[in-house]
Protein backbone atom coordinates (compact mmCIF):
# COMPACT_ATOMS: atom_id res chain seq x y z
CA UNK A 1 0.00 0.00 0.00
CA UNK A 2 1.62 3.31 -1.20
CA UNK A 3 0.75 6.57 1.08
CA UNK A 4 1.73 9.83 0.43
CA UNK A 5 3.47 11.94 3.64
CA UNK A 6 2.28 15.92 4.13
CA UNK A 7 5.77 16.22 2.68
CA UNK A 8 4.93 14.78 -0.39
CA UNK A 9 6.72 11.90 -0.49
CA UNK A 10 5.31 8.12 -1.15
CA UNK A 11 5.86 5.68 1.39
CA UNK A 12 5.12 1.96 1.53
CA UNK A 13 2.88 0.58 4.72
CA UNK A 14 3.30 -3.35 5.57
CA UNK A 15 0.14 -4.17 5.86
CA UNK A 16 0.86 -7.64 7.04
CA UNK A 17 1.54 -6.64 10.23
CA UNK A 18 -1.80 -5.18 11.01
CA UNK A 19 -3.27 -8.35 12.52
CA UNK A 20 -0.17 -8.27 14.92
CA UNK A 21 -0.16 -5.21 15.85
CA UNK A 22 -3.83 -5.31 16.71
CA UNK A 23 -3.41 -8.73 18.89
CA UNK A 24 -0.39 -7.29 20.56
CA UNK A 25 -2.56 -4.18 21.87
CA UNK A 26 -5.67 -5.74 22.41
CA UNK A 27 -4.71 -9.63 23.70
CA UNK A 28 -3.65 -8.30 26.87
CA UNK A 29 -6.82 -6.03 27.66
CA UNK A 30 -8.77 -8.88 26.80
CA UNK A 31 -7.03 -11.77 28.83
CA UNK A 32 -7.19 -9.15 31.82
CA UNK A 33 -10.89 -8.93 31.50
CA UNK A 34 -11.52 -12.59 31.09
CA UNK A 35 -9.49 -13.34 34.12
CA UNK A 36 -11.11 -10.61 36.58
CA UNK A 37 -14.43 -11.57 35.33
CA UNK A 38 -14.22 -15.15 36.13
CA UNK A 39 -12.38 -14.91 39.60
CA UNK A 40 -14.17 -15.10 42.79
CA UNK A 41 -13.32 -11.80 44.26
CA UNK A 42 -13.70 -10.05 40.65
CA UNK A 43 -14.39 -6.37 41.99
CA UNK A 44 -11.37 -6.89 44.28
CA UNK A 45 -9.23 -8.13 41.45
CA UNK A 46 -10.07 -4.99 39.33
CA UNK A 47 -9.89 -2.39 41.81
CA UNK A 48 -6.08 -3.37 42.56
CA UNK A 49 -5.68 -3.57 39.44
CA UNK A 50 -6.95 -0.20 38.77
CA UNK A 51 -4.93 1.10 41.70
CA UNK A 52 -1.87 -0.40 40.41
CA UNK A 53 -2.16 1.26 36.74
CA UNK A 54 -3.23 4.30 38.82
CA UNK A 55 0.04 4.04 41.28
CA UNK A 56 2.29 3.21 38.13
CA UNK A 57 1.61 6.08 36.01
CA UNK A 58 1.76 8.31 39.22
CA UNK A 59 5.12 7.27 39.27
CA UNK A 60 6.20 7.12 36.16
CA UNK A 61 4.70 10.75 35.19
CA UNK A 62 6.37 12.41 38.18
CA UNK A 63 9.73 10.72 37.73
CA UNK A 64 9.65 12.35 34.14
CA UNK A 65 8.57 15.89 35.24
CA UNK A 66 11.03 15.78 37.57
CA UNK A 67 13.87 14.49 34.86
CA UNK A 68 12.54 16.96 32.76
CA UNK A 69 13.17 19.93 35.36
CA UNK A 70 16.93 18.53 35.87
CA UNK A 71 17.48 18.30 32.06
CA UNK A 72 16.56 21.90 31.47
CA UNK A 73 18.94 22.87 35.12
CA UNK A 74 15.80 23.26 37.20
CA UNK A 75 14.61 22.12 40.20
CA UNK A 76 10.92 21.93 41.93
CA UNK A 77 11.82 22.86 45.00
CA UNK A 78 14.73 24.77 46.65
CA UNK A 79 17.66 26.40 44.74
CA UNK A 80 18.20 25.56 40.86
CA UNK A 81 20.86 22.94 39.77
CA UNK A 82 23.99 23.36 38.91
């Protein structure tokens, strides 16, 4: 399949890899849901599973603001880096 960039140039898309692409995003959503559905303590599953995602991207977002502010010499709190 031929596409042409806002550049103007024509690129080729693999389409072949599609199907994987879409199984590699999706299978894990869906294998999550199956399992927390068919546990005994389902709501319990999912809400520490939620809180988990929830406590990982807490994480993860701060630790890159805060990377961020030392990459550009600042600091959140207290004097600037140096």
């Amino acid at each position: 399949m031929l596409l042409q960039a806002t550049s103007g140039r024509l690129g080729i898309v693999n389409t072949g890899i599609l199907p994987l692409a879409i199984t590699m995003m999706a299978g894990p959503q869906i294998m999550s849901a199956i399992v927390f559905v068919t546990s005994e303590r389902a709501v319990k599953n999912s809400t520490a599973f939620v809180l988990g995602v929830l406590l990982a991207t807490t994480i993860g977002v701060a630790a890159l603001g805060r990377a961020a502010f030392a990459a550009r010499g600042q600091c959140l709190i207290g004097r600037p880096l140096r």
